[in-house]
ModelCIF file with pLDDT and N, C-alpha, C, O atoms, coordinates in Angstrom:
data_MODEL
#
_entry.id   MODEL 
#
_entity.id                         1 
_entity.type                       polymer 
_entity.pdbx_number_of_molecules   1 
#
_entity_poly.entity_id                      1 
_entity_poly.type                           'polypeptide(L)' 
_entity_poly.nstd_linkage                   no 
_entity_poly.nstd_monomer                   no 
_entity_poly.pdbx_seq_one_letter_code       
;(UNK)(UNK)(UNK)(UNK)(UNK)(UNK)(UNK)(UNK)(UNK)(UNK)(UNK)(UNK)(UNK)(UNK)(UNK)(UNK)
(UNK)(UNK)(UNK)(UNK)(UNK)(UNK)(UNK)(UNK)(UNK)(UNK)(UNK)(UNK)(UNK)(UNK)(UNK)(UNK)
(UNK)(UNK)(UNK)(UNK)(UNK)(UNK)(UNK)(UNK)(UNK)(UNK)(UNK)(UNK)(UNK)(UNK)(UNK)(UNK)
;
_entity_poly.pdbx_seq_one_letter_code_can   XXXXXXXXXXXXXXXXXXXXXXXXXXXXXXXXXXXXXXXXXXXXXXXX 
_entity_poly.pdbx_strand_id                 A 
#
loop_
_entity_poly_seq.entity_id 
_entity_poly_seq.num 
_entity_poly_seq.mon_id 
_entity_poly_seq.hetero 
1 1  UNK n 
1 2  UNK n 
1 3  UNK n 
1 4  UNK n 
1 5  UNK n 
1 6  UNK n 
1 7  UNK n 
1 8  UNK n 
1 9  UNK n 
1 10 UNK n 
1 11 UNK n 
1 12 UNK n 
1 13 UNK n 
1 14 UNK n 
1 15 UNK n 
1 16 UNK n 
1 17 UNK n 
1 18 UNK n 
1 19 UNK n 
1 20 UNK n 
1 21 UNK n 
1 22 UNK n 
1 23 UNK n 
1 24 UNK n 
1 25 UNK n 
1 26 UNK n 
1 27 UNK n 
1 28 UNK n 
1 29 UNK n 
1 30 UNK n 
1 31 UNK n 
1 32 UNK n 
1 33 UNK n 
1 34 UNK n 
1 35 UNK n 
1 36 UNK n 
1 37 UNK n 
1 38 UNK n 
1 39 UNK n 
1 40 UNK n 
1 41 UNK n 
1 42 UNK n 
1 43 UNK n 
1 44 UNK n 
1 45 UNK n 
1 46 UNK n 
1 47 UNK n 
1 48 UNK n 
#
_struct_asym.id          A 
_struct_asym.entity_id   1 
#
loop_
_ma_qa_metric.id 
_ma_qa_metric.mode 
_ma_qa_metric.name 
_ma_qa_metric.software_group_id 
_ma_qa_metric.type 
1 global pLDDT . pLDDT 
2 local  pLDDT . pLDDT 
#
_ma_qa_metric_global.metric_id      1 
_ma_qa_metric_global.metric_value   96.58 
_ma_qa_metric_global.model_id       1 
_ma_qa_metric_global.ordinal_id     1 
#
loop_
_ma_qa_metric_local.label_asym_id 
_ma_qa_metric_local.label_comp_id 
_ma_qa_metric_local.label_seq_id 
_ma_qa_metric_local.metric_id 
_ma_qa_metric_local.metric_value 
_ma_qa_metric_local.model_id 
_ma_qa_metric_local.ordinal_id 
A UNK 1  2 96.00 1 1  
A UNK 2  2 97.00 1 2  
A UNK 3  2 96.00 1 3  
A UNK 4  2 94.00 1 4  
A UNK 5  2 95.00 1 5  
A UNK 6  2 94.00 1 6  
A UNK 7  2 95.00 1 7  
A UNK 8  2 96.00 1 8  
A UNK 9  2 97.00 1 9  
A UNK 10 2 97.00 1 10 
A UNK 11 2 94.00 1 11 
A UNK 12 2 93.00 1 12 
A UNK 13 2 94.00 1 13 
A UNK 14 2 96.00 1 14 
A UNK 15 2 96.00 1 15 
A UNK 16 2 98.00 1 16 
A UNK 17 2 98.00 1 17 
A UNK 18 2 98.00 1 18 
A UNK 19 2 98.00 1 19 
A UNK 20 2 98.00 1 20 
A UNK 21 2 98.00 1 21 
A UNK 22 2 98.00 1 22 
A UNK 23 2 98.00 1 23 
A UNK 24 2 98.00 1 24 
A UNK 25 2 98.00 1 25 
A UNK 26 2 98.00 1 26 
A UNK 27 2 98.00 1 27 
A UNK 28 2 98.00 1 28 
A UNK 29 2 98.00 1 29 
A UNK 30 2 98.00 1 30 
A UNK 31 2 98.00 1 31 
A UNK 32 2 98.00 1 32 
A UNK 33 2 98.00 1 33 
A UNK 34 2 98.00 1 34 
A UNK 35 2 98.00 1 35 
A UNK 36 2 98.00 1 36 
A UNK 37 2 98.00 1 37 
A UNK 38 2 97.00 1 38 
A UNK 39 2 96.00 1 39 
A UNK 40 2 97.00 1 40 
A UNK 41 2 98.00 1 41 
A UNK 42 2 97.00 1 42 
A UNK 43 2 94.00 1 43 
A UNK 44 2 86.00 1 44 
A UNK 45 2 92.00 1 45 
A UNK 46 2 97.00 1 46 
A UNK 47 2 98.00 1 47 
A UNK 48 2 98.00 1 48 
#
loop_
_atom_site.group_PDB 
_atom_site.id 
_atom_site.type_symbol 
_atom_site.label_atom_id 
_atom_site.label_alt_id 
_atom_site.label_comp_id 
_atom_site.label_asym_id 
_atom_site.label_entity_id 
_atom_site.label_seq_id 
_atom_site.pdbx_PDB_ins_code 
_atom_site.Cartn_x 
_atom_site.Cartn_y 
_atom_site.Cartn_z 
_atom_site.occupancy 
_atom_site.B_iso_or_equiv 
_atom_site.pdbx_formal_charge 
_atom_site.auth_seq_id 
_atom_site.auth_comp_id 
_atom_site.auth_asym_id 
_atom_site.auth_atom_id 
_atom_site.pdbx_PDB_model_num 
ATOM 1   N N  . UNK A 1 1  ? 50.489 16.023 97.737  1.00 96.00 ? 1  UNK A N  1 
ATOM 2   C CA . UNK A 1 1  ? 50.303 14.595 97.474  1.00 96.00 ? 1  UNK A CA 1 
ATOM 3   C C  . UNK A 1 1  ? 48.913 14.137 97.926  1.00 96.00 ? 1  UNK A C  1 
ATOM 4   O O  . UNK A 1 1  ? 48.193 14.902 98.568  1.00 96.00 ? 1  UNK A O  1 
ATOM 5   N N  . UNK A 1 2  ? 48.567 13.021 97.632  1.00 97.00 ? 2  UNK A N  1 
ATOM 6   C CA . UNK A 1 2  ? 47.120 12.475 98.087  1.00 97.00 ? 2  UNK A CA 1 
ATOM 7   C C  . UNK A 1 2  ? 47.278 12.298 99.407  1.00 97.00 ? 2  UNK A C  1 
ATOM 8   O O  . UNK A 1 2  ? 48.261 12.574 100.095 1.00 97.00 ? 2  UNK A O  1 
ATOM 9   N N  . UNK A 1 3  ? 46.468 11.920 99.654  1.00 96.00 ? 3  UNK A N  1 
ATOM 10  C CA . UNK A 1 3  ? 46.266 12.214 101.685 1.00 96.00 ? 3  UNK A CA 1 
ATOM 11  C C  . UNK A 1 3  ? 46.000 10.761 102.485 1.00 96.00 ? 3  UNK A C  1 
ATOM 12  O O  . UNK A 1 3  ? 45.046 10.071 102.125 1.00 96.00 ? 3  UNK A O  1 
ATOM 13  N N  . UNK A 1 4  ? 46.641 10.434 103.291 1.00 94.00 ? 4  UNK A N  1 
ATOM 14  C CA . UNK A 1 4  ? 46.840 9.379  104.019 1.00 94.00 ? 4  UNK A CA 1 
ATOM 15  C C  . UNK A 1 4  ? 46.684 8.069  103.684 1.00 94.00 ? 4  UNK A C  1 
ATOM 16  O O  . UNK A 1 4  ? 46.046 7.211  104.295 1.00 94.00 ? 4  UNK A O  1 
ATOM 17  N N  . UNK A 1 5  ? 47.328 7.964  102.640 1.00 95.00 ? 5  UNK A N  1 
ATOM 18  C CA . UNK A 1 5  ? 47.886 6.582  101.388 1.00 95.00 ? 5  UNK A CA 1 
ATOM 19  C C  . UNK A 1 5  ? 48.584 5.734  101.864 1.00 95.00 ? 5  UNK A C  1 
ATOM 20  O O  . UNK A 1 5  ? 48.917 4.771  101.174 1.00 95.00 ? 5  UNK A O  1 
ATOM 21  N N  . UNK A 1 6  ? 49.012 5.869  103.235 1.00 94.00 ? 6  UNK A N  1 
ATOM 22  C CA . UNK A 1 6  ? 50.010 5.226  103.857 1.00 94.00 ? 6  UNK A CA 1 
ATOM 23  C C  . UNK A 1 6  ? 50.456 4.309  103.016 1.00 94.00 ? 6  UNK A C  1 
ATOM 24  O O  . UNK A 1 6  ? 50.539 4.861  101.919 1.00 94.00 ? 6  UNK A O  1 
ATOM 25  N N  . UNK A 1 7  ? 50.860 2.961  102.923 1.00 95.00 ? 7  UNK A N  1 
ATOM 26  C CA . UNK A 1 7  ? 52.137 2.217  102.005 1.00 95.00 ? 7  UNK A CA 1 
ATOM 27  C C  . UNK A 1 7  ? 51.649 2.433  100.378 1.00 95.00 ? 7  UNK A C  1 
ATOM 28  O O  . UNK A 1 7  ? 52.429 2.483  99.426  1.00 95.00 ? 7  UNK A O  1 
ATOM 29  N N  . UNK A 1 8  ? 50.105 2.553  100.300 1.00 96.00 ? 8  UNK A N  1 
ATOM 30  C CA . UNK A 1 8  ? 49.148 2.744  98.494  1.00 96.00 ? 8  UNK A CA 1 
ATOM 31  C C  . UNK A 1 8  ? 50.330 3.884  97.615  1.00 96.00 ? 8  UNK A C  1 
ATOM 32  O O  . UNK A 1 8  ? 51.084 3.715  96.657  1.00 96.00 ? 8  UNK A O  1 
ATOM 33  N N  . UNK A 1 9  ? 50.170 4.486  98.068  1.00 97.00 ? 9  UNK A N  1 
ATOM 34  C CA . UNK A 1 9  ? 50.697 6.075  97.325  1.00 97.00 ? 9  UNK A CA 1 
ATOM 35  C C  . UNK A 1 9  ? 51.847 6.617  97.792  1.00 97.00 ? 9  UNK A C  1 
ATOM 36  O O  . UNK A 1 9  ? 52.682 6.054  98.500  1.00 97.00 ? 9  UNK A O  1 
ATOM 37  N N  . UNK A 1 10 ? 51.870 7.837  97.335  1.00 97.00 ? 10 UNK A N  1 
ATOM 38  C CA . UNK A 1 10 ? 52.906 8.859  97.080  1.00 97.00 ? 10 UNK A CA 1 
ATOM 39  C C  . UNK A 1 10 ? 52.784 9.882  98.183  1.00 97.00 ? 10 UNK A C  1 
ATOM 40  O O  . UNK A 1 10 ? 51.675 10.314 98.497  1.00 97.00 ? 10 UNK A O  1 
ATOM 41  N N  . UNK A 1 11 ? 54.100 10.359 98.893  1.00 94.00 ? 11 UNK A N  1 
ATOM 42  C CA . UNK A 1 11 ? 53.627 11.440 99.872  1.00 94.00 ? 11 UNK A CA 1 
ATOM 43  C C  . UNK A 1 11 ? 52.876 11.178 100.891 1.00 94.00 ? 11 UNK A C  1 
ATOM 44  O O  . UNK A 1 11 ? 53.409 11.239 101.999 1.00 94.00 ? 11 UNK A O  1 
ATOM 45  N N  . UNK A 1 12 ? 51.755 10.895 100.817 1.00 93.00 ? 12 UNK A N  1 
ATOM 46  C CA . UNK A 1 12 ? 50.851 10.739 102.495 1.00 93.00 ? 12 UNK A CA 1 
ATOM 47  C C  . UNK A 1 12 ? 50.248 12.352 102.517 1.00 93.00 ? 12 UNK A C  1 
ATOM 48  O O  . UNK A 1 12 ? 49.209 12.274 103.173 1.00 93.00 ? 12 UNK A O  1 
ATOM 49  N N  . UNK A 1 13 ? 50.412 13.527 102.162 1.00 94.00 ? 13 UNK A N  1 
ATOM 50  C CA . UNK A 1 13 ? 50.015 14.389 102.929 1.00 94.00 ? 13 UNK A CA 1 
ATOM 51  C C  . UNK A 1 13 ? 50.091 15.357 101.313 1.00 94.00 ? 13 UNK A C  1 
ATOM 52  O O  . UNK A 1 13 ? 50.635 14.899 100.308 1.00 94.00 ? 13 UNK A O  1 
ATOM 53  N N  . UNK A 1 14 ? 49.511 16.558 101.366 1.00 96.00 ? 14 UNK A N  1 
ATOM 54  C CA . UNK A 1 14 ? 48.249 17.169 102.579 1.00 96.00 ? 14 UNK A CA 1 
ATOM 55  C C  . UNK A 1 14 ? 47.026 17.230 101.619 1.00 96.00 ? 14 UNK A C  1 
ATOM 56  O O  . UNK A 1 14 ? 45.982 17.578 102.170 1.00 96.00 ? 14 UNK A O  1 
ATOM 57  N N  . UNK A 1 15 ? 46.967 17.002 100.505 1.00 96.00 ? 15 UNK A N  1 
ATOM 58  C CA . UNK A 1 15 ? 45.867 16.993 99.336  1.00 96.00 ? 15 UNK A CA 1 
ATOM 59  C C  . UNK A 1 15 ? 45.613 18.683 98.912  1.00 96.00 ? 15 UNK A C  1 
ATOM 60  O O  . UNK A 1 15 ? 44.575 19.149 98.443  1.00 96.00 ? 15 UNK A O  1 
ATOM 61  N N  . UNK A 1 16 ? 46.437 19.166 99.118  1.00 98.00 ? 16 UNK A N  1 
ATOM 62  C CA . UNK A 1 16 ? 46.760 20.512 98.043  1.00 98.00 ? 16 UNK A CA 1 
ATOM 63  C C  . UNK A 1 16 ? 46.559 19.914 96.579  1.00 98.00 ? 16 UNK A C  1 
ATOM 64  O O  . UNK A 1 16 ? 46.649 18.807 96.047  1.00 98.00 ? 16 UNK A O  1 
ATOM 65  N N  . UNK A 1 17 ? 46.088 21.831 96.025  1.00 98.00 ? 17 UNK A N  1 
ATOM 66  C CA . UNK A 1 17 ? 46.690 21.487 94.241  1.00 98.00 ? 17 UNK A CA 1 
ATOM 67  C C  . UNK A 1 17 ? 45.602 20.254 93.632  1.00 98.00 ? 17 UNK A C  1 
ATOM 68  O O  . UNK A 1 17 ? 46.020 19.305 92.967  1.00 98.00 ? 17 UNK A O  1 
ATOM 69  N N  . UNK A 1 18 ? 44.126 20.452 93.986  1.00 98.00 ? 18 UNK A N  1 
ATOM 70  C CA . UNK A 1 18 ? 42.953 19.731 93.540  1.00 98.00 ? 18 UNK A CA 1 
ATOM 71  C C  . UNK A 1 18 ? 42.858 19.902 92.132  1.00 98.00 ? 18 UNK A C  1 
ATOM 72  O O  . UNK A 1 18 ? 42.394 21.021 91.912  1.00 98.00 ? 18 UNK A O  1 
ATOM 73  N N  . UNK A 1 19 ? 43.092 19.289 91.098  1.00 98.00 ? 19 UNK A N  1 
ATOM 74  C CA . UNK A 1 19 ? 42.461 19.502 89.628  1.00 98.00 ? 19 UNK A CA 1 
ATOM 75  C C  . UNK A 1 19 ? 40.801 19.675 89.786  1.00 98.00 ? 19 UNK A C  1 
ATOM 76  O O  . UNK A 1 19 ? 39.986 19.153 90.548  1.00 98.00 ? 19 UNK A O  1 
ATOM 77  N N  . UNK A 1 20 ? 40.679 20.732 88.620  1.00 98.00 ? 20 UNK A N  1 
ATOM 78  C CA . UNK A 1 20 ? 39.527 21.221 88.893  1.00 98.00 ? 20 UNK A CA 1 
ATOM 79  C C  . UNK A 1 20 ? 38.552 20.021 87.910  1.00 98.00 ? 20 UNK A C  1 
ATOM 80  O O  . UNK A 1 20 ? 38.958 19.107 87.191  1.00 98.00 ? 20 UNK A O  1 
ATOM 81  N N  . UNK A 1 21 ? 37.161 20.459 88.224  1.00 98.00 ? 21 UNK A N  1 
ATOM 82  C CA . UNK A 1 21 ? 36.388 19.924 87.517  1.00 98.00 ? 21 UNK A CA 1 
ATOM 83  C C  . UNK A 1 21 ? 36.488 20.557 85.931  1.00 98.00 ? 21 UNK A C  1 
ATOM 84  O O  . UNK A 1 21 ? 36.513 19.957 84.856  1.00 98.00 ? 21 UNK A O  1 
ATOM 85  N N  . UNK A 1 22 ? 36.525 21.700 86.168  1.00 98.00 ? 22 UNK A N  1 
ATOM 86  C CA . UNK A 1 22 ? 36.192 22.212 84.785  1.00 98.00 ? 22 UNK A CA 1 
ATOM 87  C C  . UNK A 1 22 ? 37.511 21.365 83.880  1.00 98.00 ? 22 UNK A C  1 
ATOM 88  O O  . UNK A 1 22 ? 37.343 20.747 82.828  1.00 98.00 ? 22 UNK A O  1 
ATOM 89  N N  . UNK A 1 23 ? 38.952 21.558 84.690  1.00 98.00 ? 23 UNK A N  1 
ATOM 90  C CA . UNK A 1 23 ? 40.180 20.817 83.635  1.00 98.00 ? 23 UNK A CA 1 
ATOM 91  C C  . UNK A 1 23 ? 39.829 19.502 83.276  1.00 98.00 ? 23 UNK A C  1 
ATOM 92  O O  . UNK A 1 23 ? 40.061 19.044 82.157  1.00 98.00 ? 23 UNK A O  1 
ATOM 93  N N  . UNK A 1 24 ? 39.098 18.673 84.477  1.00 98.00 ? 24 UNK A N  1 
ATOM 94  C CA . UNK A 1 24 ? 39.005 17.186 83.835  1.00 98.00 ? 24 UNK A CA 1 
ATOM 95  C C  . UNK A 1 24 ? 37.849 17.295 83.198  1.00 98.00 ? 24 UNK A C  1 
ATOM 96  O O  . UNK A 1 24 ? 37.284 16.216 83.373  1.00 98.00 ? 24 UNK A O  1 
ATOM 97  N N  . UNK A 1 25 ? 36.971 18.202 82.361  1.00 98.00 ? 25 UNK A N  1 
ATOM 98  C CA . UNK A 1 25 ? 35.842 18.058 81.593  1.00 98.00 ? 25 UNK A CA 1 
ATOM 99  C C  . UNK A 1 25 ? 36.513 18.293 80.040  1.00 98.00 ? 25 UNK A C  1 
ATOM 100 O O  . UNK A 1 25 ? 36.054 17.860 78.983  1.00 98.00 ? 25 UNK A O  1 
ATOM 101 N N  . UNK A 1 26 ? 37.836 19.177 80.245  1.00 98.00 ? 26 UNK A N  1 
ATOM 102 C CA . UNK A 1 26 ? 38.303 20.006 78.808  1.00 98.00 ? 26 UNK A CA 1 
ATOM 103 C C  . UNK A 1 26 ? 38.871 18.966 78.538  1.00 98.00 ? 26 UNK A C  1 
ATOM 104 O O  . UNK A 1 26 ? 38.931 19.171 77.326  1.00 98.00 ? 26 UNK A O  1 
ATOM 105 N N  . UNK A 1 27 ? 39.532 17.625 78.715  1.00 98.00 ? 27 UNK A N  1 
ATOM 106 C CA . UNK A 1 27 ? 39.647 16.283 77.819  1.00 98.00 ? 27 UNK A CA 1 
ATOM 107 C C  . UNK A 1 27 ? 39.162 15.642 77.479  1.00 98.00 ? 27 UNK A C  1 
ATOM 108 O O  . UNK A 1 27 ? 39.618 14.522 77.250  1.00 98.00 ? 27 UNK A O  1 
ATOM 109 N N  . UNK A 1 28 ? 37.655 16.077 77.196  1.00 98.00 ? 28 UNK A N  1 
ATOM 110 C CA . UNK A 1 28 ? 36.740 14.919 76.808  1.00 98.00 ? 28 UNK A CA 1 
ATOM 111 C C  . UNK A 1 28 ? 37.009 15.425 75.123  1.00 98.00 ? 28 UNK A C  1 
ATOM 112 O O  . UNK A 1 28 ? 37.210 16.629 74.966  1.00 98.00 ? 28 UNK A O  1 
ATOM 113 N N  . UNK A 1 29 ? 37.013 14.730 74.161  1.00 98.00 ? 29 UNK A N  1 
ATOM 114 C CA . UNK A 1 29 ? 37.504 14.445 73.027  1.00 98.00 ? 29 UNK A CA 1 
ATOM 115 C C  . UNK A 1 29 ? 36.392 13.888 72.255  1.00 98.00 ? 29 UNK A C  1 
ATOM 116 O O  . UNK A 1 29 ? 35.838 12.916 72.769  1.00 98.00 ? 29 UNK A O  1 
ATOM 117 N N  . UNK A 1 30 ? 35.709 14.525 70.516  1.00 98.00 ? 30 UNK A N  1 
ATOM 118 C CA . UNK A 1 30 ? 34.611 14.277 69.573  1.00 98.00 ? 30 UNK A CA 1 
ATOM 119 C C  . UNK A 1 30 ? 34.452 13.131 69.422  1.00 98.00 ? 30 UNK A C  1 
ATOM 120 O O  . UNK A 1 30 ? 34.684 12.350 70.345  1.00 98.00 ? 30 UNK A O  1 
ATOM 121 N N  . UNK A 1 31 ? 33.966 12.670 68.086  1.00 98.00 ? 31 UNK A N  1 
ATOM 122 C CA . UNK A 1 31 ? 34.129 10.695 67.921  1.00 98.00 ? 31 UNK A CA 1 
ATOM 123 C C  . UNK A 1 31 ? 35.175 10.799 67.044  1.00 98.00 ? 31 UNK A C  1 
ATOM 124 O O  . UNK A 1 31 ? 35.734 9.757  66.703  1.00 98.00 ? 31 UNK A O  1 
ATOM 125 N N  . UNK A 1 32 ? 35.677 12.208 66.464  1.00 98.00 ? 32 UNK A N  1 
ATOM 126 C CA . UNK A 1 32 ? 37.139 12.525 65.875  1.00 98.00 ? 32 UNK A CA 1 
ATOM 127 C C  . UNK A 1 32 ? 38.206 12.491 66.510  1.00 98.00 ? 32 UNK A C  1 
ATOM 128 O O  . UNK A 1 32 ? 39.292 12.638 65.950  1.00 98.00 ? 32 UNK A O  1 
ATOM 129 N N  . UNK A 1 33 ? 38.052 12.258 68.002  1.00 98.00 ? 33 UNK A N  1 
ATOM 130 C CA . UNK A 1 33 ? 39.426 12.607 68.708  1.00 98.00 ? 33 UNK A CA 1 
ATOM 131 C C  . UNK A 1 33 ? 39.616 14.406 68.807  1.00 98.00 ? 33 UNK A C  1 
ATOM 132 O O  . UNK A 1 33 ? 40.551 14.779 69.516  1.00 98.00 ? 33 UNK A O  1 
ATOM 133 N N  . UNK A 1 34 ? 39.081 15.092 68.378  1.00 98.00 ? 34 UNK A N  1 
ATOM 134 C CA . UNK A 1 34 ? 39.593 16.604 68.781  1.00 98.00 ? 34 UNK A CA 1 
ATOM 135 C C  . UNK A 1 34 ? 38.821 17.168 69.565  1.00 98.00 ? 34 UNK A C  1 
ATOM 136 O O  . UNK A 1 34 ? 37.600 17.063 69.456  1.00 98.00 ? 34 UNK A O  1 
ATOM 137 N N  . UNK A 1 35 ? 39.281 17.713 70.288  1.00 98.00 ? 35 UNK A N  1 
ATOM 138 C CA . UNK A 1 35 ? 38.848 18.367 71.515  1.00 98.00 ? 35 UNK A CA 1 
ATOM 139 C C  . UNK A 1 35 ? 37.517 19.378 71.422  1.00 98.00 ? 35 UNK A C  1 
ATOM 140 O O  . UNK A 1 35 ? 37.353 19.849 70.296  1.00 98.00 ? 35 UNK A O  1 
ATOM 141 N N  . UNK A 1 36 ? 36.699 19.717 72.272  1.00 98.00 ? 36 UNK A N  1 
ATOM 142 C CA . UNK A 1 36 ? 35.311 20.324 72.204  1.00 98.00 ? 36 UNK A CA 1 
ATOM 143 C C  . UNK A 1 36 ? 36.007 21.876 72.267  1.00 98.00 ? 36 UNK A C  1 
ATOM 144 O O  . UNK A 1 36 ? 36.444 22.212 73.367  1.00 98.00 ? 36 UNK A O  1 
ATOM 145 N N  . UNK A 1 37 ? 36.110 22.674 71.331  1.00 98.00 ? 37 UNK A N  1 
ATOM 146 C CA . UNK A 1 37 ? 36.616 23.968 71.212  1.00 98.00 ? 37 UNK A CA 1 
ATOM 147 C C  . UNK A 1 37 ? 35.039 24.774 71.677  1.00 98.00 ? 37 UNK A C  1 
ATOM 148 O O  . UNK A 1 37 ? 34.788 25.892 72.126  1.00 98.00 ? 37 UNK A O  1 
ATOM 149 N N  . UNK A 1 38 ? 34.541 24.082 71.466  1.00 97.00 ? 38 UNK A N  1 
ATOM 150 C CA . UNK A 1 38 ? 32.688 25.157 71.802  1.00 97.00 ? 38 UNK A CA 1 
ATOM 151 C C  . UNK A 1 38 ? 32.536 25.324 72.931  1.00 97.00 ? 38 UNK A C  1 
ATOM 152 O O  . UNK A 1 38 ? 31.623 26.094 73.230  1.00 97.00 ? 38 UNK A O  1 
ATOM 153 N N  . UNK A 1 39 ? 33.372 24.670 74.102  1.00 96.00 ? 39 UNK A N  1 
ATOM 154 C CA . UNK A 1 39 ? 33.161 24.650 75.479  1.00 96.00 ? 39 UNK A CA 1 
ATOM 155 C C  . UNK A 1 39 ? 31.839 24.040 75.964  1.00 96.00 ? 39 UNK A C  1 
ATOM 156 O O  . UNK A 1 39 ? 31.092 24.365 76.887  1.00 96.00 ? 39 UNK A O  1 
ATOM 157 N N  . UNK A 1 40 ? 31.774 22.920 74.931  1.00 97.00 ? 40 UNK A N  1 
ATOM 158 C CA . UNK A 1 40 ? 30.181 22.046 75.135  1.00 97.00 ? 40 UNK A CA 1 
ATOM 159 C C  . UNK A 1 40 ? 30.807 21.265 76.044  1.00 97.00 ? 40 UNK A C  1 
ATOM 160 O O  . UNK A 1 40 ? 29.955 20.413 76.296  1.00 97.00 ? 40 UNK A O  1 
ATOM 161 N N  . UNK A 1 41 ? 32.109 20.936 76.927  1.00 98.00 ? 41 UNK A N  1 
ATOM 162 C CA . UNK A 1 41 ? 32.638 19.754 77.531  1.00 98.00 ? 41 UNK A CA 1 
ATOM 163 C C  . UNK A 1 41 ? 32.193 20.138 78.837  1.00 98.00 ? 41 UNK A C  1 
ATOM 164 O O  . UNK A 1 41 ? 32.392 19.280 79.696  1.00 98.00 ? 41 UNK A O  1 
ATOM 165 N N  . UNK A 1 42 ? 31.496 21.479 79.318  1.00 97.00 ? 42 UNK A N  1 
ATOM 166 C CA . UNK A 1 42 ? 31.019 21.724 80.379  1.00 97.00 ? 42 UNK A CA 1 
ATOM 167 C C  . UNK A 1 42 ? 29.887 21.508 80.851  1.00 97.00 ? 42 UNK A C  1 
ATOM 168 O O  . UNK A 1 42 ? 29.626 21.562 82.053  1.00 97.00 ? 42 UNK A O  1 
ATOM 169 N N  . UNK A 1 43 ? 28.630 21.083 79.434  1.00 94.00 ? 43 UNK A N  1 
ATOM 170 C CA . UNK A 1 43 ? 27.165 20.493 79.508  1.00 94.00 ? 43 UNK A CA 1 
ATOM 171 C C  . UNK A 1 43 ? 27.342 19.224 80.204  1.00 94.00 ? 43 UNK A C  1 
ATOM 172 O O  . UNK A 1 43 ? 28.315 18.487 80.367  1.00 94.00 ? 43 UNK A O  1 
ATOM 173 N N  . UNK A 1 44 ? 25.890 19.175 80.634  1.00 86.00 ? 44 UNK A N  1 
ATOM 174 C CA . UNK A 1 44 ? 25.563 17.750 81.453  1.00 86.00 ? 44 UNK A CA 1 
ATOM 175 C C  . UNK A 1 44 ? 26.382 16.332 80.703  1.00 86.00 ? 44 UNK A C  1 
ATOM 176 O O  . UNK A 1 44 ? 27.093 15.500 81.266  1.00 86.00 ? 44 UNK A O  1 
ATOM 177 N N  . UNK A 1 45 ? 25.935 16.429 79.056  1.00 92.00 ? 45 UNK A N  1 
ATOM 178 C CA . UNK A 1 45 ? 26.078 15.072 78.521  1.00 92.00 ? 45 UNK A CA 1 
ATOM 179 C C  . UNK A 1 45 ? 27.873 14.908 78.395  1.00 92.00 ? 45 UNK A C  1 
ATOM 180 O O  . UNK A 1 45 ? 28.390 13.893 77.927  1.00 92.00 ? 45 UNK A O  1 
ATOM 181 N N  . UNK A 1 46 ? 28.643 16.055 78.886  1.00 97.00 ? 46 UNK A N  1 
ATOM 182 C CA . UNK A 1 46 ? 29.716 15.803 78.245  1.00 97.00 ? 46 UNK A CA 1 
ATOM 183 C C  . UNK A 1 46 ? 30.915 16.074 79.794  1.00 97.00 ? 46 UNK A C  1 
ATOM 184 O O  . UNK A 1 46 ? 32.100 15.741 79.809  1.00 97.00 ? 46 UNK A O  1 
ATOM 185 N N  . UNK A 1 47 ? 30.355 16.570 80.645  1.00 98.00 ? 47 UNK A N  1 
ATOM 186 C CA . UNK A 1 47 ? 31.283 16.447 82.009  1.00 98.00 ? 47 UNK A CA 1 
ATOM 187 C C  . UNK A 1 47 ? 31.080 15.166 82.265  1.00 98.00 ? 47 UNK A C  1 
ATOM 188 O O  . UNK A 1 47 ? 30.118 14.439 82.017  1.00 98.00 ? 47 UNK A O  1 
ATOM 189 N N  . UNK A 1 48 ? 32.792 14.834 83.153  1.00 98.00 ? 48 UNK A N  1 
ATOM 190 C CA . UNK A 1 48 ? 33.305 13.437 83.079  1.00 98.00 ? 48 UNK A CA 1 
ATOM 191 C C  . UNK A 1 48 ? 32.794 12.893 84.204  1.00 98.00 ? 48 UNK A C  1 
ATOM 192 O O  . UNK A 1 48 ? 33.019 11.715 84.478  1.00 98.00 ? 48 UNK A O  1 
#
């Protein structure tokens, strides 16, 4: 769970299980809506 949220959040403890950078870059989505299959979502202009 997130880490010392006291009454804010969920759990309180211990901030295990970090999503990575690279996973929150692979939802960045074209001006089509479909996903960057080229693995361009890892370049400067396109990490979140």
């Amino acid at each position: 769970w997130p880490y010392n949220v006291g009454p804010n959040g969920p759990g309180n403890c211990c901030s295990f299980f970090a999503p990575s950078f690279e996973l929150g870059n692979s939802f960045r989505t074209d001006a089509t809506g479909l996903p960057l299959l080229d693995g361009s979502y890892n370049s400067g202009g396109n990490e979140l």
